[in-house]
PDB file of N, CA and C in Angstrom:
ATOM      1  N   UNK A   1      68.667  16.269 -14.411  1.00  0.00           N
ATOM      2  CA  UNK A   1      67.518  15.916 -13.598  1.00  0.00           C
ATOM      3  C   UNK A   1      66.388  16.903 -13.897  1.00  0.00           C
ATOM      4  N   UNK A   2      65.026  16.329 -14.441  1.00  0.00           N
ATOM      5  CA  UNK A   2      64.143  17.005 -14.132  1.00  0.00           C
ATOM      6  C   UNK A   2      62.922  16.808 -13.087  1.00  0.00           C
ATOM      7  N   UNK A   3      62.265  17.983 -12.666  1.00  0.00           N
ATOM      8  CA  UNK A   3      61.388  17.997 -11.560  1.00  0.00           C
ATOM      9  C   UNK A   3      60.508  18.428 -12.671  1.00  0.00           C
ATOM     10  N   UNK A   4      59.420  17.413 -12.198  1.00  0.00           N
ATOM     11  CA  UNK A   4      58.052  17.590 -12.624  1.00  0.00           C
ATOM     12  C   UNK A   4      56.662  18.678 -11.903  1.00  0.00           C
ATOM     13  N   UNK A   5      56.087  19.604 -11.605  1.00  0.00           N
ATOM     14  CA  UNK A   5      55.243  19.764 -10.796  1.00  0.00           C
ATOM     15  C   UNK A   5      53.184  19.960 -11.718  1.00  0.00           C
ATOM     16  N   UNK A   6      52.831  19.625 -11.209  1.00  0.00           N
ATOM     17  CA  UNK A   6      51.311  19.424 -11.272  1.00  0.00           C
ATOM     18  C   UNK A   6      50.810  19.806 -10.012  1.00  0.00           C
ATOM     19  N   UNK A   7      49.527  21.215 -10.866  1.00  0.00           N
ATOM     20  CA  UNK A   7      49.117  21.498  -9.799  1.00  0.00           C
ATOM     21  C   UNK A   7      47.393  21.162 -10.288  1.00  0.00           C
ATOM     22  N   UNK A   8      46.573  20.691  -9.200  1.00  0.00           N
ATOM     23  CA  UNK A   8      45.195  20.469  -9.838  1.00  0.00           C
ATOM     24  C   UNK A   8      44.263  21.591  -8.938  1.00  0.00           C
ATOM     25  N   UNK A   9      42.835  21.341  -9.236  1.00  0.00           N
ATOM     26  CA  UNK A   9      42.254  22.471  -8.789  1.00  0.00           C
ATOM     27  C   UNK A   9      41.004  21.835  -8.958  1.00  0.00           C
ATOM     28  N   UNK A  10      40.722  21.419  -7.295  1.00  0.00           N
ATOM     29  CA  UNK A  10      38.761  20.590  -7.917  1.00  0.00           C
ATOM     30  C   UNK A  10      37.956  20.869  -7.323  1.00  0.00           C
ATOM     31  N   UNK A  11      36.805  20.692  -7.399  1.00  0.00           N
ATOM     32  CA  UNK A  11      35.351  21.125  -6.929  1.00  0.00           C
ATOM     33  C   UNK A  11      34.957  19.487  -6.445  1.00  0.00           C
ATOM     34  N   UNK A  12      34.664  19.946  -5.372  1.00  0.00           N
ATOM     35  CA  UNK A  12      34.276  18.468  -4.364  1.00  0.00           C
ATOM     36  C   UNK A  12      32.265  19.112  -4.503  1.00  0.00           C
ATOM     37  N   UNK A  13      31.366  19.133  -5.728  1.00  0.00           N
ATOM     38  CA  UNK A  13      29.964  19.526  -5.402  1.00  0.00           C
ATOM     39  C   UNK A  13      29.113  18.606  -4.639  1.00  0.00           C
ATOM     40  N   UNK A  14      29.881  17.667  -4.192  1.00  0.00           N
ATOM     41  CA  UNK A  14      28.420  17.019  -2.975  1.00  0.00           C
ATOM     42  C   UNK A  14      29.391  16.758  -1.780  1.00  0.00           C
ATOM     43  N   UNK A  15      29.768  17.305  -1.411  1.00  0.00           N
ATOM     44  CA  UNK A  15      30.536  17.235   0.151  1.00  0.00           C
ATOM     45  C   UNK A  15      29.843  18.921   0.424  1.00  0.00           C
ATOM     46  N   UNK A  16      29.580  17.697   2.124  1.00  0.00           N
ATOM     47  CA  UNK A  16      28.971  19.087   2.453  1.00  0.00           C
ATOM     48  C   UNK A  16      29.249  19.344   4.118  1.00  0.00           C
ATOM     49  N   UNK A  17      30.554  18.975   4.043  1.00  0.00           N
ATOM     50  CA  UNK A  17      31.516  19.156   5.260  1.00  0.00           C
ATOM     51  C   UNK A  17      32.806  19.270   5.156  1.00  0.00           C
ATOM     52  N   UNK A  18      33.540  19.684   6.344  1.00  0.00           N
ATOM     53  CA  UNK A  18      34.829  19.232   5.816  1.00  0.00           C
ATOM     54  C   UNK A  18      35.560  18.007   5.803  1.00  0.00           C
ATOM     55  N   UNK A  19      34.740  17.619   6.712  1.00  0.00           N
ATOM     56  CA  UNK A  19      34.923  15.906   6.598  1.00  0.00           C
ATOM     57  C   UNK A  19      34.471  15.383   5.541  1.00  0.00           C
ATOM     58  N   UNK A  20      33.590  15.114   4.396  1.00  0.00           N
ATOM     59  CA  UNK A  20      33.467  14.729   3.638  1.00  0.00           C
ATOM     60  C   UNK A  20      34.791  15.264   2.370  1.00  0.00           C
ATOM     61  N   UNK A  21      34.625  16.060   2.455  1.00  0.00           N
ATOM     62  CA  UNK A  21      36.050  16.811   1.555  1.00  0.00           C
ATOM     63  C   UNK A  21      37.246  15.707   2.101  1.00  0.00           C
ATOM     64  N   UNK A  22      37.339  16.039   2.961  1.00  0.00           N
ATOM     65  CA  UNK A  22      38.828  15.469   3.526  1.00  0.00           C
ATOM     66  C   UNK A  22      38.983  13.635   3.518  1.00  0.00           C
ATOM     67  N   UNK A  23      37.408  13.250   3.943  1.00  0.00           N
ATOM     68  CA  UNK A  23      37.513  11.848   3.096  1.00  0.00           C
ATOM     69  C   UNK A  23      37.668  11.402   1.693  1.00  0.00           C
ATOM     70  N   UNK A  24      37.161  12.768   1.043  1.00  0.00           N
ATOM     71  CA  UNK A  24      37.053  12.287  -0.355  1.00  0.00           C
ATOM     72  C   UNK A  24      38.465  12.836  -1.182  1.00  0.00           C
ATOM     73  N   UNK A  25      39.709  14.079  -0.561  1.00  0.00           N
ATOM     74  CA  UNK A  25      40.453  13.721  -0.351  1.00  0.00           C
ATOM     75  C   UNK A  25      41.480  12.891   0.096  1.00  0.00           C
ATOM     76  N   UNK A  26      41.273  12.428   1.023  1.00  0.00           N
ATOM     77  CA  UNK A  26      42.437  11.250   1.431  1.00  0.00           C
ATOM     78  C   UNK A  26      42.307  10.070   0.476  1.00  0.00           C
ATOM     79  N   UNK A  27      41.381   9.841  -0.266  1.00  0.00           N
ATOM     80  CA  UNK A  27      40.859   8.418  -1.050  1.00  0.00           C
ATOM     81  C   UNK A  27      41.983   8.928  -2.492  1.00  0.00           C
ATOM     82  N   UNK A  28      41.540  10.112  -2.996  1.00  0.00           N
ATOM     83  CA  UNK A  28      42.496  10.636  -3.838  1.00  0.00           C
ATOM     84  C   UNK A  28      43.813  10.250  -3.917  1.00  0.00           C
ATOM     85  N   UNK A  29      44.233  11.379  -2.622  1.00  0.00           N
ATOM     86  CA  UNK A  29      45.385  11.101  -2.655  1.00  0.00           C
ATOM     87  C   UNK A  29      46.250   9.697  -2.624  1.00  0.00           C
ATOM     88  N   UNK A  30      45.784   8.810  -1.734  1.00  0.00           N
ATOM     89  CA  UNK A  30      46.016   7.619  -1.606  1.00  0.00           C
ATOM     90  C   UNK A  30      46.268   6.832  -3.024  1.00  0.00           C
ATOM     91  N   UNK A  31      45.077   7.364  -3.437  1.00  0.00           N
ATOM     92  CA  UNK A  31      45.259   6.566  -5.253  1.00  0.00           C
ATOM     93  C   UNK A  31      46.071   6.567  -6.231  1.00  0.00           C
ATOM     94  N   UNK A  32      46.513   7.958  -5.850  1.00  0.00           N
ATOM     95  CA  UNK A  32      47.594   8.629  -7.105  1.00  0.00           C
ATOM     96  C   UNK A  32      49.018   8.080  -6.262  1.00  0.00           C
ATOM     97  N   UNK A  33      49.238   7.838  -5.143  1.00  0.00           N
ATOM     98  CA  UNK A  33      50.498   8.330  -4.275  1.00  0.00           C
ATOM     99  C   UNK A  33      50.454   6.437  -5.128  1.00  0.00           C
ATOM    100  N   UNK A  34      49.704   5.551  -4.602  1.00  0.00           N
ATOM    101  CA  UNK A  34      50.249   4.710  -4.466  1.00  0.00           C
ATOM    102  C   UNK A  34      50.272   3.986  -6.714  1.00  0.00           C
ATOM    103  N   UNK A  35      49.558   4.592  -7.334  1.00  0.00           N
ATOM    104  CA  UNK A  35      49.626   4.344  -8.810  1.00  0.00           C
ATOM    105  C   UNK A  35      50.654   4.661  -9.703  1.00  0.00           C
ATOM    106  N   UNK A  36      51.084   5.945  -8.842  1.00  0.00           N
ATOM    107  CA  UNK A  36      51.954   6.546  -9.682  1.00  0.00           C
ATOM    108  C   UNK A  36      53.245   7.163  -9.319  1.00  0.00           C
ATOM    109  N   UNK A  37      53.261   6.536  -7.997  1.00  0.00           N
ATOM    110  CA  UNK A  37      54.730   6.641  -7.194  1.00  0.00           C
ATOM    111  C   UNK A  37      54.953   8.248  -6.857  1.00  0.00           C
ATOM    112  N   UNK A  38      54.600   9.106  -6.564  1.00  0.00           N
ATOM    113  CA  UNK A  38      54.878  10.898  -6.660  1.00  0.00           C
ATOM    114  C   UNK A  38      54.353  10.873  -5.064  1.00  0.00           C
ATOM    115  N   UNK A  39      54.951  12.329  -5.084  1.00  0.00           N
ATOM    116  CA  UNK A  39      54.501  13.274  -3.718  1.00  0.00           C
ATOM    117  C   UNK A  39      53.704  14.049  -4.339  1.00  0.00           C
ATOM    118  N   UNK A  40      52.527  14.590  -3.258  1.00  0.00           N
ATOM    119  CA  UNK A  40      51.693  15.485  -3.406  1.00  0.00           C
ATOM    120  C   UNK A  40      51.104  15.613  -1.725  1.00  0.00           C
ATOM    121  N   UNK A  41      50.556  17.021  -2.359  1.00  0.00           N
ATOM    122  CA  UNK A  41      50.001  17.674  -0.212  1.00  0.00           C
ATOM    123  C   UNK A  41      48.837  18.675  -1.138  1.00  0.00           C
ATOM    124  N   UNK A  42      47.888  18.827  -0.147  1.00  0.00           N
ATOM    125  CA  UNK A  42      46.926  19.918  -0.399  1.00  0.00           C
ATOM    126  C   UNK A  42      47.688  21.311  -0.212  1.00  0.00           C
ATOM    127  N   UNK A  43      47.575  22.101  -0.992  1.00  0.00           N
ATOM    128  CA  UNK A  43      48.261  23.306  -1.225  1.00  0.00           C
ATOM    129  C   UNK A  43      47.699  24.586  -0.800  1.00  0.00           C
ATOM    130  N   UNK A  44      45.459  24.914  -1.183  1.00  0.00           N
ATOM    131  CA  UNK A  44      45.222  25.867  -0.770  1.00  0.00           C
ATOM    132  C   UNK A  44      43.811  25.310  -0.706  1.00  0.00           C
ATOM    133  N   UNK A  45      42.956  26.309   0.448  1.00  0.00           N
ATOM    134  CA  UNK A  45      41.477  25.644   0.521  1.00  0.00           C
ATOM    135  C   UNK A  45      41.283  24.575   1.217  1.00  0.00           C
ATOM    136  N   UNK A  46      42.132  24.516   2.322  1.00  0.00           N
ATOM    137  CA  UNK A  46      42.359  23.947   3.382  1.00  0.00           C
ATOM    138  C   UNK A  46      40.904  23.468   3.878  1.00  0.00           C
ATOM    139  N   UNK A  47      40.710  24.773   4.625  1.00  0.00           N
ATOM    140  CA  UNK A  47      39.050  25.130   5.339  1.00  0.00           C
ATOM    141  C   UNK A  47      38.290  25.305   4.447  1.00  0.00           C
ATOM    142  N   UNK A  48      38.088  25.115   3.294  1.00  0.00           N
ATOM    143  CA  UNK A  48      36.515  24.913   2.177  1.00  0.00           C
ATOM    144  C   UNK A  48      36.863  24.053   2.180  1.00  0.00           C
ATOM    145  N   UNK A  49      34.962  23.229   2.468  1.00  0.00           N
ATOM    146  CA  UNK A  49      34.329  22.357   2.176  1.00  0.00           C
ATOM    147  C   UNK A  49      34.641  21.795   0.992  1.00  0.00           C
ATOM    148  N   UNK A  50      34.299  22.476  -0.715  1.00  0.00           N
ATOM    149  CA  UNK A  50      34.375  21.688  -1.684  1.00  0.00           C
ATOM    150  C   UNK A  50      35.064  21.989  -3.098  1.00  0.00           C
ATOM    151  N   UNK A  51      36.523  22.450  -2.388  1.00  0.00           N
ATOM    152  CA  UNK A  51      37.341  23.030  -2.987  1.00  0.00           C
ATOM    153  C   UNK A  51      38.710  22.437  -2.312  1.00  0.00           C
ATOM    154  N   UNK A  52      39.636  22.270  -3.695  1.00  0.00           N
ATOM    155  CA  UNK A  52      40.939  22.139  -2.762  1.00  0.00           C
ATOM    156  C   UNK A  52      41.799  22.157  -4.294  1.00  0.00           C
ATOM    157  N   UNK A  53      43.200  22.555  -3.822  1.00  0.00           N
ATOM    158  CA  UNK A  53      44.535  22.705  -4.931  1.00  0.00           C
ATOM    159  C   UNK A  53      45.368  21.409  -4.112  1.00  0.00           C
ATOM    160  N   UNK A  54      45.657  20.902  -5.101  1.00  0.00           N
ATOM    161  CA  UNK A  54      46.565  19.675  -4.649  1.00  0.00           C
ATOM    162  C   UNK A  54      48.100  20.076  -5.858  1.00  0.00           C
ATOM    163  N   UNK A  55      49.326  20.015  -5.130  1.00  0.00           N
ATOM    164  CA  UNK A  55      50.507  19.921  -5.860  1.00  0.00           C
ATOM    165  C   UNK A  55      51.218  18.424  -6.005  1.00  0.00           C
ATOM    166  N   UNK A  56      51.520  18.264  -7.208  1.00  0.00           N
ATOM    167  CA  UNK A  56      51.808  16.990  -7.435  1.00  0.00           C
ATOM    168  C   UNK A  56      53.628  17.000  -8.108  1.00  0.00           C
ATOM    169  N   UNK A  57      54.454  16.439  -7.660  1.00  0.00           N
ATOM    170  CA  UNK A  57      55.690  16.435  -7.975  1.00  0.00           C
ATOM    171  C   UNK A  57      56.101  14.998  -8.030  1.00  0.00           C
ATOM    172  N   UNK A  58      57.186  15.341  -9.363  1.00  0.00           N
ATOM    173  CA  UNK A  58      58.153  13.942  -9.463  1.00  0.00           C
ATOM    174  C   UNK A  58      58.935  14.077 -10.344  1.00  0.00           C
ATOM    175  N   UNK A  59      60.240  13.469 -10.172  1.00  0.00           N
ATOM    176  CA  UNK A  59      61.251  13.195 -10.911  1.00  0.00           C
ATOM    177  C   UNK A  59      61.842  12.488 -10.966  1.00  0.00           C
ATOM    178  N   UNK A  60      63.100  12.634 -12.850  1.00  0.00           N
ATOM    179  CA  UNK A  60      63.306  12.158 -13.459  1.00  0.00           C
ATOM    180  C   UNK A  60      64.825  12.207 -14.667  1.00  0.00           C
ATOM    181  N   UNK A  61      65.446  11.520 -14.748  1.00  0.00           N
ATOM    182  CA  UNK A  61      66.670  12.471 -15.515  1.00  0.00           C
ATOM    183  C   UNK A  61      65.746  12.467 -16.813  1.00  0.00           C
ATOM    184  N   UNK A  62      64.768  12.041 -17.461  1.00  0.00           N
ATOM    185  CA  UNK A  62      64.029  12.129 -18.599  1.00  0.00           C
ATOM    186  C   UNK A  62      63.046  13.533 -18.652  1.00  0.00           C
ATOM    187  N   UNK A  63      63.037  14.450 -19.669  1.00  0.00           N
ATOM    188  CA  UNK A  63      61.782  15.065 -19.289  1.00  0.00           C
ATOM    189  C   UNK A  63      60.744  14.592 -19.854  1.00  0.00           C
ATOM    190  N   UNK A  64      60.965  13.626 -20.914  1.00  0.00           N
ATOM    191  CA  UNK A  64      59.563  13.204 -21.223  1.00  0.00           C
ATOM    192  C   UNK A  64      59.081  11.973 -20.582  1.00  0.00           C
ATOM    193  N   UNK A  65      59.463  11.476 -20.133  1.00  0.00           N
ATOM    194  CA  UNK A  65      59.407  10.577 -18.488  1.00  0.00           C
ATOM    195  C   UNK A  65      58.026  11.145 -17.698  1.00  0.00           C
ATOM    196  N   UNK A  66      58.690  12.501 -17.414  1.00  0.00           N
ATOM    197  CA  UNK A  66      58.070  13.564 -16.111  1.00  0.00           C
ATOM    198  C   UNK A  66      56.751  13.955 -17.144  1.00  0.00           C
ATOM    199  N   UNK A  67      56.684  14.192 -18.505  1.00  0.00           N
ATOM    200  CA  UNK A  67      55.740  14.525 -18.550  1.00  0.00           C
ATOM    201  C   UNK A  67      54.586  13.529 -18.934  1.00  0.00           C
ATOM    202  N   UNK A  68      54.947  12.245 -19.525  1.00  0.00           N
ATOM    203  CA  UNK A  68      53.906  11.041 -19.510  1.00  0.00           C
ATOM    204  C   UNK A  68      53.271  10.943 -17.750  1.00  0.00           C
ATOM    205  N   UNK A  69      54.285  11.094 -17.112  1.00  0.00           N
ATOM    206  CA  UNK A  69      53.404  10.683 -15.730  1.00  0.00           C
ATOM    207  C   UNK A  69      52.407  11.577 -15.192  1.00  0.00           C
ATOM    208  N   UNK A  70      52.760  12.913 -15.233  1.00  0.00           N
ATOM    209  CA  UNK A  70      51.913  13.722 -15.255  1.00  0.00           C
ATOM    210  C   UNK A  70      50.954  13.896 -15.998  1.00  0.00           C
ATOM    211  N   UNK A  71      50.919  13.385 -16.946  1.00  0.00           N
ATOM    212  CA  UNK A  71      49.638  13.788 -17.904  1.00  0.00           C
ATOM    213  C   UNK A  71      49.028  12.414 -17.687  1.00  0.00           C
ATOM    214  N   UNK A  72      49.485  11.264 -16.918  1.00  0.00           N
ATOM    215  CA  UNK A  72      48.493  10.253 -16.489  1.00  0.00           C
ATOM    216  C   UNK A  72      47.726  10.362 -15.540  1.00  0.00           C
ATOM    217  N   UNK A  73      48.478  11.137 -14.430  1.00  0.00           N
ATOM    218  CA  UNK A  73      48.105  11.680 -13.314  1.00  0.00           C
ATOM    219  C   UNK A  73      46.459  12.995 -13.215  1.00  0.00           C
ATOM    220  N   UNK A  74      46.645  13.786 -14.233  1.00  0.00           N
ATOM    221  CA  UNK A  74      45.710  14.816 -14.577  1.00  0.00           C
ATOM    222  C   UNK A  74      44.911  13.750 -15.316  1.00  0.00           C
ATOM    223  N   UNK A  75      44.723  13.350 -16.247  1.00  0.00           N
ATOM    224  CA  UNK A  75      43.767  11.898 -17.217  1.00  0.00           C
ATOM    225  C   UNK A  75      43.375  11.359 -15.890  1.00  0.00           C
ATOM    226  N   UNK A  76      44.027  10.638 -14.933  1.00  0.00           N
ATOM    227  CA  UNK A  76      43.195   9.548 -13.996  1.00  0.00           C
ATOM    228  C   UNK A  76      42.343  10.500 -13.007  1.00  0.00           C
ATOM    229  N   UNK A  77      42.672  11.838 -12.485  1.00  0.00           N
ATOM    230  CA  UNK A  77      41.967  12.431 -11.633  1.00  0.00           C
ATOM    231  C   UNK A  77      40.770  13.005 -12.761  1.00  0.00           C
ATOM    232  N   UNK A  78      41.190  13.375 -13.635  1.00  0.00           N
ATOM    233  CA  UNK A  78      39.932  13.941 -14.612  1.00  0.00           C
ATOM    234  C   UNK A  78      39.018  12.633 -14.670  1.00  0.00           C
ATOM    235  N   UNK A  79      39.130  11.721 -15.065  1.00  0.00           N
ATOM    236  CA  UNK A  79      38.389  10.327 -15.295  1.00  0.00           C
ATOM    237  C   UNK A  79      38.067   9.970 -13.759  1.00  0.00           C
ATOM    238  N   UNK A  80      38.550  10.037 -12.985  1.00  0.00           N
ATOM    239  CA  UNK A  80      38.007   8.949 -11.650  1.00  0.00           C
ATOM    240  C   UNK A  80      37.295   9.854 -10.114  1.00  0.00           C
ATOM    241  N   UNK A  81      37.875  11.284 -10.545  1.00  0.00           N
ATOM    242  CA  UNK A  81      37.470  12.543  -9.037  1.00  0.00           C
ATOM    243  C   UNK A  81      36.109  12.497  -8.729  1.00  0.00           C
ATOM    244  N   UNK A  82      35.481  12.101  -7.869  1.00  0.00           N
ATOM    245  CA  UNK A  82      34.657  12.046  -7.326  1.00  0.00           C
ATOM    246  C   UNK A  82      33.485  13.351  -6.784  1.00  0.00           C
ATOM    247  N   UNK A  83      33.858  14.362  -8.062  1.00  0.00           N
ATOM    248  CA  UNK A  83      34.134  15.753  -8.502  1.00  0.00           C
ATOM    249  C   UNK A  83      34.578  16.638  -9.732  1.00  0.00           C
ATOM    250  N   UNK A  84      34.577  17.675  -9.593  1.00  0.00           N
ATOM    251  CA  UNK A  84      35.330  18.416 -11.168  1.00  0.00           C
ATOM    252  C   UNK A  84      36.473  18.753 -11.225  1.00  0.00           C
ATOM    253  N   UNK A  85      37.054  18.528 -12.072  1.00  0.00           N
ATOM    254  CA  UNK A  85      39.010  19.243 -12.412  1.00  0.00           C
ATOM    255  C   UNK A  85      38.436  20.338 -12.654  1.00  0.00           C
ATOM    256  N   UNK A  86      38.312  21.595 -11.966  1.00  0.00           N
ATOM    257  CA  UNK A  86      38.664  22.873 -12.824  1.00  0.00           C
ATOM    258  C   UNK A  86      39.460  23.631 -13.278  1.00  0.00           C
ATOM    259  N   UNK A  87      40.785  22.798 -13.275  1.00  0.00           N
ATOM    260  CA  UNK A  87      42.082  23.489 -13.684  1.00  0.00           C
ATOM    261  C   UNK A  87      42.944  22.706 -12.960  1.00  0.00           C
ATOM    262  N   UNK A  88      44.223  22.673 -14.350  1.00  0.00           N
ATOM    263  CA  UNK A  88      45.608  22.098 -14.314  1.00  0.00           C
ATOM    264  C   UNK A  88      46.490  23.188 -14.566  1.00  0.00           C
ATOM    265  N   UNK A  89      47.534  22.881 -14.264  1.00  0.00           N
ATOM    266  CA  UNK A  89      48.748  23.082 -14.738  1.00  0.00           C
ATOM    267  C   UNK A  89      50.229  22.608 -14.244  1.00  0.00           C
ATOM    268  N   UNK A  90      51.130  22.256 -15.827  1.00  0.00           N
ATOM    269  CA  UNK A  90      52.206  21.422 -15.328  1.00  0.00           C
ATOM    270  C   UNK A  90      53.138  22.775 -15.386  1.00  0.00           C
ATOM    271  N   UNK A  91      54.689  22.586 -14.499  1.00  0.00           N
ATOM    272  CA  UNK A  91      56.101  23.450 -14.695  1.00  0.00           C
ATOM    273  C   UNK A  91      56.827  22.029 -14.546  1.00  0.00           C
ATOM    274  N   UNK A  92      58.187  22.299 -15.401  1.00  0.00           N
ATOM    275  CA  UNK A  92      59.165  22.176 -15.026  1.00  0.00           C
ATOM    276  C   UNK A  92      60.283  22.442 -14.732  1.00  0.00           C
ATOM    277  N   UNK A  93      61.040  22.500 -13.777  1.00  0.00           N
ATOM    278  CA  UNK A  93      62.722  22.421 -13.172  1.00  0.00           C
ATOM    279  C   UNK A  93      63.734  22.074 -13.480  1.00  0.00           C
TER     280      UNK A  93
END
């Protein structure tokens, strides 16, 4: 069995609340949870406005399974965030 983890790191530059963050989070998350079947939770940057770390996990007895999904996962948030990726990174378990 492998565990996949993805961690992202984005810049929300036109939210200018935390409500806007957190809407423009929840739309996120929603997208990926339901595209690509995984768990994920906001991790750090809770309370900033236009910043947040999201952890993304999933598994697989394949590791190259775990890592196509993940690298679809980082590709669709890079292509669709409503914002900037300023940093990835995958581990695995």
């Amino acid at each position: 069995m492998v565990i996949g983890y993805l961690e992202l790191d984005i810049h929300f530059p036109h939210s200018r609340s935390l409500k806007d963050k957190r809407k423009e989070l929840a739309s996120l998350k929603d997208r990926i949870r339901q595209k690509h079947n995984v768990a994920l939770a906001e991790l750090d940057f809770q309370d900033t406005w236009q910043r947040t770390k999201i952890g993304v996990v999933t598994v697989n007895s394949q590791q190259s399974i775990v890592e196509q999904v993940l690298a679809r996962i980082r590709a669709d948030v890079f292509e669709n965030v409503n914002g900037e990726l300023l940093g990835s990174h995958i581990q695995f378990f």
